[in-house]
N, C-alpha and C. Protein backbone atom coordinates (compact mmCIF):
# COMPACT_ATOMS: atom_id res chain seq x y z
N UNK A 1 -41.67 13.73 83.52
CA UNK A 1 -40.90 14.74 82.84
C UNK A 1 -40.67 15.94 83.77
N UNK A 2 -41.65 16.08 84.37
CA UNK A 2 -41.67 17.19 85.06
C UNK A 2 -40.59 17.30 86.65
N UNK A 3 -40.71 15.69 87.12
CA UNK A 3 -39.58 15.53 88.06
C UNK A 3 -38.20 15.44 87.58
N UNK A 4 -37.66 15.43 86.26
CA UNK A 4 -36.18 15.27 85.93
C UNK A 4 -36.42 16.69 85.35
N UNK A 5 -36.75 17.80 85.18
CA UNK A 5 -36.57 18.94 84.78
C UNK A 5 -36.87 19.59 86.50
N UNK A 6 -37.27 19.53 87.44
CA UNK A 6 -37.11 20.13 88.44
C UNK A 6 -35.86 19.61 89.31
N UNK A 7 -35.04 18.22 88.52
CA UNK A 7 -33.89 17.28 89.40
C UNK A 7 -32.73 18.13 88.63
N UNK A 8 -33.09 18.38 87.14
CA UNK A 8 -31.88 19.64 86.71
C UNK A 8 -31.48 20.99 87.11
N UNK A 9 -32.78 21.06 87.21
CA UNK A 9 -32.67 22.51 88.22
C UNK A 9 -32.07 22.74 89.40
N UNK A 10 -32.38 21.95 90.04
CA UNK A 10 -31.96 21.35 92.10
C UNK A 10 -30.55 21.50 91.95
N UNK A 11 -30.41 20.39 90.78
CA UNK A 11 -28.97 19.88 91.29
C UNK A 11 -28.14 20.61 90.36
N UNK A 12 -28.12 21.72 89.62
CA UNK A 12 -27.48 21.95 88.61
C UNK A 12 -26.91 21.29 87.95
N UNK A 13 -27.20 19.98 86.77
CA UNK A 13 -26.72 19.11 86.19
C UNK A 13 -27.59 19.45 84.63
N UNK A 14 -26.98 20.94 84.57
CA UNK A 14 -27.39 21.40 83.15
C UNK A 14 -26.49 20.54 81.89
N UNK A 15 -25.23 20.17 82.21
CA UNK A 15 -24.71 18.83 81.19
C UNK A 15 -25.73 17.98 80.76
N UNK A 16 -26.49 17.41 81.27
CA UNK A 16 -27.16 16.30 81.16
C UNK A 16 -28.11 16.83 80.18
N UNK A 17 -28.76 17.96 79.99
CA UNK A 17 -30.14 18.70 78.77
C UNK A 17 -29.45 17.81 77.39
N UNK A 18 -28.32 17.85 77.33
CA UNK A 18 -27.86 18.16 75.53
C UNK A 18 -28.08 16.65 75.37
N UNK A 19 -27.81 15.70 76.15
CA UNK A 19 -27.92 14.16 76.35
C UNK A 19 -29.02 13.31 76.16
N UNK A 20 -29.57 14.30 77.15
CA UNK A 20 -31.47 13.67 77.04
C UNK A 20 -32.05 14.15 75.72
N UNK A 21 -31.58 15.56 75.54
CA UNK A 21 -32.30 16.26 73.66
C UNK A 21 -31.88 15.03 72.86
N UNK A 22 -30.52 14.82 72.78
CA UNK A 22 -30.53 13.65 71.97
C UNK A 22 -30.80 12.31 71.98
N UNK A 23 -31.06 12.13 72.84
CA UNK A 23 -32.02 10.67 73.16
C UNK A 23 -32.71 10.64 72.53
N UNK A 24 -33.75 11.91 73.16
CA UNK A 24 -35.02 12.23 72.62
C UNK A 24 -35.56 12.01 71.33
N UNK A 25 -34.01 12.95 70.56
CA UNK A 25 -34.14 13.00 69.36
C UNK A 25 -34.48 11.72 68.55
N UNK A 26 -33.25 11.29 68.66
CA UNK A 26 -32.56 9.36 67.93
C UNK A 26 -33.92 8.60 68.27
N UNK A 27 -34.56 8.59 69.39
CA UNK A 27 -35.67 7.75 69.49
C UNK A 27 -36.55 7.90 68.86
N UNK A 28 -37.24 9.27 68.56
CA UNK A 28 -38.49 9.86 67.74
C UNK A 28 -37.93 9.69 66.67
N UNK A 29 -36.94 9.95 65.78
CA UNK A 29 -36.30 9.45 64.71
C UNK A 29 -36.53 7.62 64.65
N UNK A 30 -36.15 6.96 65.00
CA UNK A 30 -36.58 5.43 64.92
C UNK A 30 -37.49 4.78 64.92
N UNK A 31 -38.37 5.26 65.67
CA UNK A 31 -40.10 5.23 65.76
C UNK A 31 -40.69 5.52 64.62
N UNK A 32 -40.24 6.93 64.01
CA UNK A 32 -41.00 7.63 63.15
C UNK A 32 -40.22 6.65 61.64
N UNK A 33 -39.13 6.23 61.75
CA UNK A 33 -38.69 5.63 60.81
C UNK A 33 -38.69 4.46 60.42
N UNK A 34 -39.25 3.72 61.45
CA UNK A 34 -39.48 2.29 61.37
C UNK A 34 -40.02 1.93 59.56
N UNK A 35 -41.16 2.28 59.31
CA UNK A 35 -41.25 1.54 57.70
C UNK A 35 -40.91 2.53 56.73
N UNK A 36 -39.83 3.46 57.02
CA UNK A 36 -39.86 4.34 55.83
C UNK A 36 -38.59 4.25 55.34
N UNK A 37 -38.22 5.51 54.15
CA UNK A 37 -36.68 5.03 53.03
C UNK A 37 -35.88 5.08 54.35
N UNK A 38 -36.47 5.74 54.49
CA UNK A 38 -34.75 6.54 56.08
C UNK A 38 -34.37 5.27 56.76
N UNK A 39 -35.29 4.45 56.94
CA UNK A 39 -34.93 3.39 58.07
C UNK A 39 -33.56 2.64 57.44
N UNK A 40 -33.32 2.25 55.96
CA UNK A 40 -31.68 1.55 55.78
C UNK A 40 -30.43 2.68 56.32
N UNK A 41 -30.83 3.78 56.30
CA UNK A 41 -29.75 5.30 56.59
C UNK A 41 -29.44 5.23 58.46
N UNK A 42 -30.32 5.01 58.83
CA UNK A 42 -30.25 5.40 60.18
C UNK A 42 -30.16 3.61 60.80
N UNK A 43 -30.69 2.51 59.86
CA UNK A 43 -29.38 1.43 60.45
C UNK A 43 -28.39 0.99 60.60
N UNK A 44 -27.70 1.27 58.90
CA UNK A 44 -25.98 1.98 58.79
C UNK A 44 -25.37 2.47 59.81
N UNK A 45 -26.29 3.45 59.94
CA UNK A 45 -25.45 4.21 61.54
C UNK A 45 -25.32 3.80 62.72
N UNK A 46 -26.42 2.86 63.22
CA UNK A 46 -26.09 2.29 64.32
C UNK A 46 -25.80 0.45 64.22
């Protein structure tokens, strides 16, 4: 983590933050949703 937050910095490829947040996001969301109500909501979607 610590080498792709010092590779944003270097290279100024501040675009890329909002991309990875949502990665981030959608993944911890799927994980965390695996046996719960949410999981039919968030398969719909993808």
């Amino acid at each position: 983590m610590q080498e792709l937050w010092s590779y944003l910095k270097v290279r100024k490829k501040w675009w890329l933050f909002p991309i990875l947040l949502f990665l981030l996001i959608i993944g911890t969301l799927l994980v965390l949703a695996e046996g719960s109500v949410v999981a039919p909501l968030i398969y719909t979607l993808f």
